[in-house]
Protein backbone atom coordinates (compact mmCIF):
# COMPACT_ATOMS: atom_id res chain seq x y z
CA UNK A 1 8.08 84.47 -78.79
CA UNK A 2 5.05 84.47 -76.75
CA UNK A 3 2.02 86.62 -76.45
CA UNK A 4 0.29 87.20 -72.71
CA UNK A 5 -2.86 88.80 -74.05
CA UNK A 6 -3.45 86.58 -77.39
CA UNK A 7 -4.50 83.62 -78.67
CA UNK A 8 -3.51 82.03 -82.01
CA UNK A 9 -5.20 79.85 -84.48
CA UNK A 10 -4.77 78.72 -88.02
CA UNK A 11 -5.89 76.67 -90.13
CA UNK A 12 -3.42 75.70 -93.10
CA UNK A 13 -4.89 75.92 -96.89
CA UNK A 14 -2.04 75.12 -98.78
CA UNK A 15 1.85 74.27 -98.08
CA UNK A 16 3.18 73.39 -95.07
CA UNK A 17 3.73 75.26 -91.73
CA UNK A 18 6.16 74.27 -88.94
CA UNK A 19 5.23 75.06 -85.52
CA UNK A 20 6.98 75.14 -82.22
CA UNK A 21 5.90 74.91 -79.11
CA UNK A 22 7.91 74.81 -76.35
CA UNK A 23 10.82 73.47 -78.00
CA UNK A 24 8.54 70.68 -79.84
CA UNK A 25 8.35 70.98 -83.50
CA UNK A 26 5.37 69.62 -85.76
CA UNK A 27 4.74 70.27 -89.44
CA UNK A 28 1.42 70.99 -90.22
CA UNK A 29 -0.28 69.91 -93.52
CA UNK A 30 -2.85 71.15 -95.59
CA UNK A 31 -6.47 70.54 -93.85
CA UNK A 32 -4.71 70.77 -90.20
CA UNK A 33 -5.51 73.25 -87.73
CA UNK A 34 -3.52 74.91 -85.00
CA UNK A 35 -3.94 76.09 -81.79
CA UNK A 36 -1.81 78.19 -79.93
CA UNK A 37 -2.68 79.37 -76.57
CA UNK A 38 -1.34 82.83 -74.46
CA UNK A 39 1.19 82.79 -72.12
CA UNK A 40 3.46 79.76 -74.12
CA UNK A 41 6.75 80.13 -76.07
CA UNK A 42 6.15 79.75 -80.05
CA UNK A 43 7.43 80.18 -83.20
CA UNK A 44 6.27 78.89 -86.59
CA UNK A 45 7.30 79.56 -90.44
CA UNK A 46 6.82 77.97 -93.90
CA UNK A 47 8.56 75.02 -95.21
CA UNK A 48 8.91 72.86 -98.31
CA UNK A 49 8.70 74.02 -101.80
CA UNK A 50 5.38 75.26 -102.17
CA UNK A 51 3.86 79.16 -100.64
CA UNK A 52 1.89 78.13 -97.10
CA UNK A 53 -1.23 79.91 -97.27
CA UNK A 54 -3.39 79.72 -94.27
CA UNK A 55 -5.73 81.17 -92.22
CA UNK A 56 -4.87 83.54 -89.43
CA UNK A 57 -7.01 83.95 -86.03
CA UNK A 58 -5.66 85.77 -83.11
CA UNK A 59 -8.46 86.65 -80.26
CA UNK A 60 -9.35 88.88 -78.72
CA UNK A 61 -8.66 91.26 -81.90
CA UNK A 62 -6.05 94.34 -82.15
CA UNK A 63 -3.12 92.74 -83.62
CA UNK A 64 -4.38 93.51 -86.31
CA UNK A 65 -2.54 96.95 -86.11
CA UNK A 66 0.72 95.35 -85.97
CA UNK A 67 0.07 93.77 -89.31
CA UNK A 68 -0.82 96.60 -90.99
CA UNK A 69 2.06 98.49 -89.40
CA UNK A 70 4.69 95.60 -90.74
CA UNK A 71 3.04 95.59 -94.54
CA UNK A 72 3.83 98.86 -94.31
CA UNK A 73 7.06 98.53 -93.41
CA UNK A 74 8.29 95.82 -95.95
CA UNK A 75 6.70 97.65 -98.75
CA UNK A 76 8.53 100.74 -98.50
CA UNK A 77 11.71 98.74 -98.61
CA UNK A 78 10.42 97.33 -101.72
């Protein structure tokens, strides 16, 4: 997907997180940081054994909405 009004960064706590950009794929470790700028085509999702826990920025703010909306959503088909 991409976003034209958002920026993403992360920086991963625990696990592993694979991230794609622009058809090139990188796993990134515990203690690495991300950067994801608008207006490029990305993707990223856990891998390996262990829960990836990381930390989530997306600027300027207001996606947070959509976050709230999808919790929503997956707990009441839970």
């Amino acid at each position: 997907h991409l976003h034209h009004r958002e920026d993403e960064s992360f920086c991963i706590m625990a696990g592993q997180l694979s991230v794609t950009v622009e058809g090139v794929t990188k796993v990134l470790n515990p203690g690495e940081y991300g950067f994801l700028p608008r207006g490029i085509v990305h993707s990223w999702q856990a891998v390996g054994e262990e829960t990836v826990r990381f930390i989530l920025v997306v600027t300027p703010g207001g996606m947070d909405k959509m976050f709230a909306e999808m919790n929503e959503l997956v707990c009441d088909i839970e």
